[in-house]
C-alpha atoms as a PDB file:
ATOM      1  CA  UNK A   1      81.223 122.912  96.671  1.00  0.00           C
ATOM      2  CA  UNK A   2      77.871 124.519  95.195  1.00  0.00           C
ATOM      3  CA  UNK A   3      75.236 126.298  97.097  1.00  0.00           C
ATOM      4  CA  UNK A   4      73.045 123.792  97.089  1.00  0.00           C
ATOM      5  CA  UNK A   5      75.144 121.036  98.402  1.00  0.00           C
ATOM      6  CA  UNK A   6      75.899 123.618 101.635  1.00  0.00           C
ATOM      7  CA  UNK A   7      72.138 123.076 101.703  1.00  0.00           C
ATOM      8  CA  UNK A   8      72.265 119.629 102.132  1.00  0.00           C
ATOM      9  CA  UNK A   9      74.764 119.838 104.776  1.00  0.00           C
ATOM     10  CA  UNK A  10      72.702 122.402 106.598  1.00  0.00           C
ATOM     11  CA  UNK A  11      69.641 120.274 106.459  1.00  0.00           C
ATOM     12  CA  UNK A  12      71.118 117.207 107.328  1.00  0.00           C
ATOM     13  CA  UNK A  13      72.400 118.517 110.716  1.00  0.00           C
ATOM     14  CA  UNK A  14      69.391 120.552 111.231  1.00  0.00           C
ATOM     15  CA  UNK A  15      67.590 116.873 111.307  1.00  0.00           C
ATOM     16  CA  UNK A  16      70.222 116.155 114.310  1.00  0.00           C
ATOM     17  CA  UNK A  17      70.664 119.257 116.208  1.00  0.00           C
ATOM     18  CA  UNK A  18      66.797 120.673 117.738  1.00  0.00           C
ATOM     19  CA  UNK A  19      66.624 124.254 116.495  1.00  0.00           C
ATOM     20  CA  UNK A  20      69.674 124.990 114.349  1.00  0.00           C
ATOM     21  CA  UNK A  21      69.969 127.109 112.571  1.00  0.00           C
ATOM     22  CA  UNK A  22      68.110 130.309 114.298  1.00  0.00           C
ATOM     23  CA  UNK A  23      65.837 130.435 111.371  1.00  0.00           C
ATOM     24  CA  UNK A  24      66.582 133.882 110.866  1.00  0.00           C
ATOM     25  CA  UNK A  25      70.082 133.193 110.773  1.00  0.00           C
ATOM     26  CA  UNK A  26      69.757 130.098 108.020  1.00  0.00           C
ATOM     27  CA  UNK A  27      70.572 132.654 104.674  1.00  0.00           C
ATOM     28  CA  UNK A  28      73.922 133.915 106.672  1.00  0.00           C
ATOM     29  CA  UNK A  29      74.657 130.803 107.827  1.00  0.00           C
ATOM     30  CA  UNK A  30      74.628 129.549 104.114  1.00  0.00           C
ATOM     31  CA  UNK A  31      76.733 132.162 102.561  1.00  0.00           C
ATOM     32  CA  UNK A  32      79.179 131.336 105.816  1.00  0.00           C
ATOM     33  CA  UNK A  33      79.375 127.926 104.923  1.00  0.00           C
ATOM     34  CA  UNK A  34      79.341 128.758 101.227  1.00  0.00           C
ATOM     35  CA  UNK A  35      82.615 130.394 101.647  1.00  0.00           C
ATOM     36  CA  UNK A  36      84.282 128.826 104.021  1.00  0.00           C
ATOM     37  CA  UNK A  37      83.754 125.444 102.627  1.00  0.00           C
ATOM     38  CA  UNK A  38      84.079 126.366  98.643  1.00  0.00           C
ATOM     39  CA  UNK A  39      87.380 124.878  98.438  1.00  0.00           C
ATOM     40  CA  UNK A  40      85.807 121.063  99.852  1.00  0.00           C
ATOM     41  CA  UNK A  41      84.834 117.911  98.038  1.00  0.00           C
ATOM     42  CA  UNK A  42      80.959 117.248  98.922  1.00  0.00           C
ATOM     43  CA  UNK A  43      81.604 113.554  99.583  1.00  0.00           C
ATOM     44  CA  UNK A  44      84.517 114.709 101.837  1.00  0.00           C
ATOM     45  CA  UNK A  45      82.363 117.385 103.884  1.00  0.00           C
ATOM     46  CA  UNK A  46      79.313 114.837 104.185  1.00  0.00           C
ATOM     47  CA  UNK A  47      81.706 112.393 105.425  1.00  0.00           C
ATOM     48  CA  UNK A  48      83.420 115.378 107.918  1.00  0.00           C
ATOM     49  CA  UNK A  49      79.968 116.542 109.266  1.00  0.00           C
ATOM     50  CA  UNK A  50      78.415 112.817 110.103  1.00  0.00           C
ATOM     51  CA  UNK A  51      81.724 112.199 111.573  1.00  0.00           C
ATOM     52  CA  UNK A  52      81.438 115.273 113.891  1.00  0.00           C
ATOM     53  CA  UNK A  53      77.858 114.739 114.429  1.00  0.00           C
ATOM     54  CA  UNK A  54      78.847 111.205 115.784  1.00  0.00           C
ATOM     55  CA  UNK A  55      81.082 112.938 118.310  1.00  0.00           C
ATOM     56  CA  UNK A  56      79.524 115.768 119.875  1.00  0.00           C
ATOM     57  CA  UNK A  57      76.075 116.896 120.940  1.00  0.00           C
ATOM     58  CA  UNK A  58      76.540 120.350 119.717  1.00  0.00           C
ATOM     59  CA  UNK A  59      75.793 122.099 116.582  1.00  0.00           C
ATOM     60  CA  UNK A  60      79.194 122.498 114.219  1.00  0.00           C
ATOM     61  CA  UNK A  61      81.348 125.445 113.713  1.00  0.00           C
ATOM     62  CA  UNK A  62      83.567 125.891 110.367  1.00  0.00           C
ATOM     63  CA  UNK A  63      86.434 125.158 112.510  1.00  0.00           C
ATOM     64  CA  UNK A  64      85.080 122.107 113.705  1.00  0.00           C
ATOM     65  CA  UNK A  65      83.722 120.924 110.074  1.00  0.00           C
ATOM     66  CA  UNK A  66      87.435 121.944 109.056  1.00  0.00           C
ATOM     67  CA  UNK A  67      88.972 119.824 111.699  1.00  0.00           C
ATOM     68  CA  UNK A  68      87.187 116.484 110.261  1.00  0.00           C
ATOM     69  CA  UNK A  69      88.321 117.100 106.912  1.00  0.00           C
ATOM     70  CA  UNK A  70      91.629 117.616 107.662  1.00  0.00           C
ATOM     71  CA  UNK A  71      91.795 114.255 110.000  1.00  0.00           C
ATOM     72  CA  UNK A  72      89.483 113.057 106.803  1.00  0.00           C
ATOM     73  CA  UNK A  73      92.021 114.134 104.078  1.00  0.00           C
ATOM     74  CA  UNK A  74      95.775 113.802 105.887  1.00  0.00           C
ATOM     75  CA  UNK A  75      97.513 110.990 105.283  1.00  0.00           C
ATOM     76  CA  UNK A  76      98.412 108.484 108.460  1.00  0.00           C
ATOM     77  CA  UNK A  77     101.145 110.575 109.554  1.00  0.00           C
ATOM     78  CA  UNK A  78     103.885 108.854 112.369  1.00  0.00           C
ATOM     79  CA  UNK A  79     104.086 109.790 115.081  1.00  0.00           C
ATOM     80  CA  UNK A  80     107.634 112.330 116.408  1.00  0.00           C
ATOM     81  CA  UNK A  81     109.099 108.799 117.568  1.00  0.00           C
ATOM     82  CA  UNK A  82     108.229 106.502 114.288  1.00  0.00           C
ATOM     83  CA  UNK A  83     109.607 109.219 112.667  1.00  0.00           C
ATOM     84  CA  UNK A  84     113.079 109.075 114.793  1.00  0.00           C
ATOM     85  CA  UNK A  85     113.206 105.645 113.984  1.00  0.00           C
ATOM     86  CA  UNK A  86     112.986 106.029 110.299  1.00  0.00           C
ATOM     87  CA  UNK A  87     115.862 108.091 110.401  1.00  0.00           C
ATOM     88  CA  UNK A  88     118.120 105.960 112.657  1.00  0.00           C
ATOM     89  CA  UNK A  89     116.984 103.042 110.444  1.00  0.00           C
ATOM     90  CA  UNK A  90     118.128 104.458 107.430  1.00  0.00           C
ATOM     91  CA  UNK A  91     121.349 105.715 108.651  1.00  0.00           C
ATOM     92  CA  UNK A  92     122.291 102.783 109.323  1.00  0.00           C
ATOM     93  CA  UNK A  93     121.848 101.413 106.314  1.00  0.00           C
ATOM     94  CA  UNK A  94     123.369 103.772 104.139  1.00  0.00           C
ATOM     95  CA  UNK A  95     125.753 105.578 106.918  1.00  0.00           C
ATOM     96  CA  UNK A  96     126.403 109.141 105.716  1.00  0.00           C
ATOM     97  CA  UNK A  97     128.026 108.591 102.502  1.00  0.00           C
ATOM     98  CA  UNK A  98     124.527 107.459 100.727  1.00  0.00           C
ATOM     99  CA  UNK A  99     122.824 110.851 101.905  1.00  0.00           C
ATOM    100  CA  UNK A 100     121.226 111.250  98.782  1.00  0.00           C
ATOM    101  CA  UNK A 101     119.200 107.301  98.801  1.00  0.00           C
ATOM    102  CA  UNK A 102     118.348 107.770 102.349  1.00  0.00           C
ATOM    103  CA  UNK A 103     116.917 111.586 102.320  1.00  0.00           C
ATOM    104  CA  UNK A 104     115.043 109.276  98.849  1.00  0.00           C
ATOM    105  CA  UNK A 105     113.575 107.366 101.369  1.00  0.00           C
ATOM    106  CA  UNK A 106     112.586 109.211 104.086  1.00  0.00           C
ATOM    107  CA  UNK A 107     108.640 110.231 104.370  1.00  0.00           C
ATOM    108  CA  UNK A 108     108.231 114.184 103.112  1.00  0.00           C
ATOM    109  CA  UNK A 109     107.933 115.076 106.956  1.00  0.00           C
ATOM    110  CA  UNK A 110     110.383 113.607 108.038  1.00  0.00           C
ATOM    111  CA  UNK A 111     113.056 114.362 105.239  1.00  0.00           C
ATOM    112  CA  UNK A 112     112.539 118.127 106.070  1.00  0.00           C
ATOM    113  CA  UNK A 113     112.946 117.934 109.595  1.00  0.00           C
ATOM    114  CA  UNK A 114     116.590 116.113 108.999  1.00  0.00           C
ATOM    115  CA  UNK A 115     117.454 118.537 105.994  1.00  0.00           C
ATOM    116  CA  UNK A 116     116.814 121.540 108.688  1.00  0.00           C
ATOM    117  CA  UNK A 117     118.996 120.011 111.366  1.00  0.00           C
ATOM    118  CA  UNK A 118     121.326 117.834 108.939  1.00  0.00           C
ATOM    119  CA  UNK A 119     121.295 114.506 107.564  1.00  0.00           C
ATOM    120  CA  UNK A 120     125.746 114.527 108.196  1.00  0.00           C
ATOM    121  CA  UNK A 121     124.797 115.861 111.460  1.00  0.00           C
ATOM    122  CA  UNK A 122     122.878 113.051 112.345  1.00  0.00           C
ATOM    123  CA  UNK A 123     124.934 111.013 111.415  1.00  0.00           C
ATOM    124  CA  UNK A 124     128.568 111.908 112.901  1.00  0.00           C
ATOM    125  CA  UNK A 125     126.419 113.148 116.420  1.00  0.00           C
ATOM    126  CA  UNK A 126     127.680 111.128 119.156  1.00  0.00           C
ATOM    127  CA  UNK A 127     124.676 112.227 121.344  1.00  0.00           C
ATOM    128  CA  UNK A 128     121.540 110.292 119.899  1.00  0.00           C
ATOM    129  CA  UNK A 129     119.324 111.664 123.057  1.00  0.00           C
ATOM    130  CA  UNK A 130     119.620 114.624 122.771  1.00  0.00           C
ATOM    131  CA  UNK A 131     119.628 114.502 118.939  1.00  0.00           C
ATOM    132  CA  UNK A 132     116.526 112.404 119.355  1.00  0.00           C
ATOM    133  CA  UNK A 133     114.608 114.907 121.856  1.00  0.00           C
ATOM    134  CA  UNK A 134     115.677 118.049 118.660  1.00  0.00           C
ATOM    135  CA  UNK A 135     114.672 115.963 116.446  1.00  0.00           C
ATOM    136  CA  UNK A 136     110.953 114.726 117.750  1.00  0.00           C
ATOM    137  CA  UNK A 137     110.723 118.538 119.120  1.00  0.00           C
ATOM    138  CA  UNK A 138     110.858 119.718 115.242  1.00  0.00           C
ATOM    139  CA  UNK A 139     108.650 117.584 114.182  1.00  0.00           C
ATOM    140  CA  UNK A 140     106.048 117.504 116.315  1.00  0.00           C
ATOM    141  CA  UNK A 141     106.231 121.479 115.294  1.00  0.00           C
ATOM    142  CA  UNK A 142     106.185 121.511 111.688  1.00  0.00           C
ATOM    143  CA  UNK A 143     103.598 118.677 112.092  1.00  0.00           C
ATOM    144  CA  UNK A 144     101.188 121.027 113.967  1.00  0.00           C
ATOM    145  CA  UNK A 145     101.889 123.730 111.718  1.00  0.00           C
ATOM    146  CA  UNK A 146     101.439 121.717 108.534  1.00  0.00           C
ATOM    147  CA  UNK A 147      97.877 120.470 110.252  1.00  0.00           C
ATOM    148  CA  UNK A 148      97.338 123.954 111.056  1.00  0.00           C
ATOM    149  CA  UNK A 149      97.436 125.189 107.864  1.00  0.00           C
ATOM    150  CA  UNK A 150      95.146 122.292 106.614  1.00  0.00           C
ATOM    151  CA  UNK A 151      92.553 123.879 108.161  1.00  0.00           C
ATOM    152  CA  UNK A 152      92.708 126.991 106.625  1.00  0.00           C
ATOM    153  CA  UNK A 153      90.218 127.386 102.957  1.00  0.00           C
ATOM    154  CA  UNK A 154      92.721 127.125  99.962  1.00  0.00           C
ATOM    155  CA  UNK A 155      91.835 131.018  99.104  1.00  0.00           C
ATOM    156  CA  UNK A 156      93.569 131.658 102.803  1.00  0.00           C
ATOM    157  CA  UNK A 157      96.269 129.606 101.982  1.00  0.00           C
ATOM    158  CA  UNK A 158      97.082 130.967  98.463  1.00  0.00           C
ATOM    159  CA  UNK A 159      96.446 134.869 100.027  1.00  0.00           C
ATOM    160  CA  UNK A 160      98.740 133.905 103.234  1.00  0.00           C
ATOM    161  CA  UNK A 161     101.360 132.605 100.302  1.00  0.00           C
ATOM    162  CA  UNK A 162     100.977 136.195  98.483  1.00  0.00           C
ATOM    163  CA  UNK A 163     101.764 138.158 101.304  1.00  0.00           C
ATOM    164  CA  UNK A 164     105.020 136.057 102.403  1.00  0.00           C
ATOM    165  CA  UNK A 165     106.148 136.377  99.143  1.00  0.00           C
ATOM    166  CA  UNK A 166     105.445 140.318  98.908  1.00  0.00           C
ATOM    167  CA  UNK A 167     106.864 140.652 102.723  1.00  0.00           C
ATOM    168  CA  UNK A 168     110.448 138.813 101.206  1.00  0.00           C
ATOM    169  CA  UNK A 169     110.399 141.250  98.165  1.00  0.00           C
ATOM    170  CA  UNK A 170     110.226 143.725 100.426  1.00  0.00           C
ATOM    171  CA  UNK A 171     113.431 143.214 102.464  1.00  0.00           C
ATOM    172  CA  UNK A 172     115.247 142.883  98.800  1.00  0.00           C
ATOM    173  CA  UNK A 173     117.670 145.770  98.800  1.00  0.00           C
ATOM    174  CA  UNK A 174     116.331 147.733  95.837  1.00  0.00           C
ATOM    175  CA  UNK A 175     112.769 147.132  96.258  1.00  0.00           C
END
């Protein structure tokens, strides 16, 4: 996003919120928003800050702005229990033989919470609660972290992905 559509932004909440920004604080603000926000479609951060000036009385923070693109962006994910029910579903129908066409069909969420617990697993288990309560546990985990993550500017998320990788090469014998 360009400078001057963080001035836009500004403005238009300005309009809504009585004194905001400090005026001496308008230039820092800016550059704030200017960085944290770089990685953002305009038409997706208008649409983010007239949702969240809709909901609250207060000015917005980057991490609120953030938080109404990411429920802007995300895709309808199911919920930890439509999610079990995918799975049962398509055991069923292919029984655990077919592992390859059902893991096909499963949404991306859901197909890595059964590859981490396994998809024969599943299926032979002769304790569906308790396989049920794992299950919804993991996803409801990687679900928050993946939404977590959302929120973070694509330069965080590339830097965070550099240091993993440097943090692995590390513990390489030989490096």
């Amino acid at each position: 996003m360009k400078r001057a559509d963080i001035i836009k932004l500004i403005t238009l909440c300005s309009v809504n919120y009585r004194n905001w920004p400090e005026p001496d604080k308008t230039e820092a603000l800016i550059s704030l928003w200017e960085t944290m926000l770089s990685d953002v479609d305009f038409q997706v951060a208008l649409l983010a800050v007239k949702k969240y000036m809709s909901e609250s009385v207060y000015p917005p923070t980057i991490a609120d702005i953030r938080e109404r693109i990411a429920e802007i962006s995300a895709p309808d994910r199911k919920t930890a229990i439509e999610a079990w029910g995918e799975v049962t579903s398509l055991i069923r129908k292919y029984g655990s033989y077919r592992e390859a066409e059902a893991m096909s069909e499963m949404s991306e969420l859901t197909r890595r919470v059964v590859e981490h617990i396994g998809y024969r697993y599943l299926c032979m288990s002769e304790n569906e609660m308790a396989d049920r309560a794992h299950f919804m546990k993991a996803y409801e985990n990687l679900a928050e972290r993946e939404r977590k993550e959302s929120l973070i500017p694509l330069e965080g998320r590339k830097l965070m992905q550099q240091l993993k990788m440097e943090n692995v090469l590390k513990r390489l014998p030989g490096a």
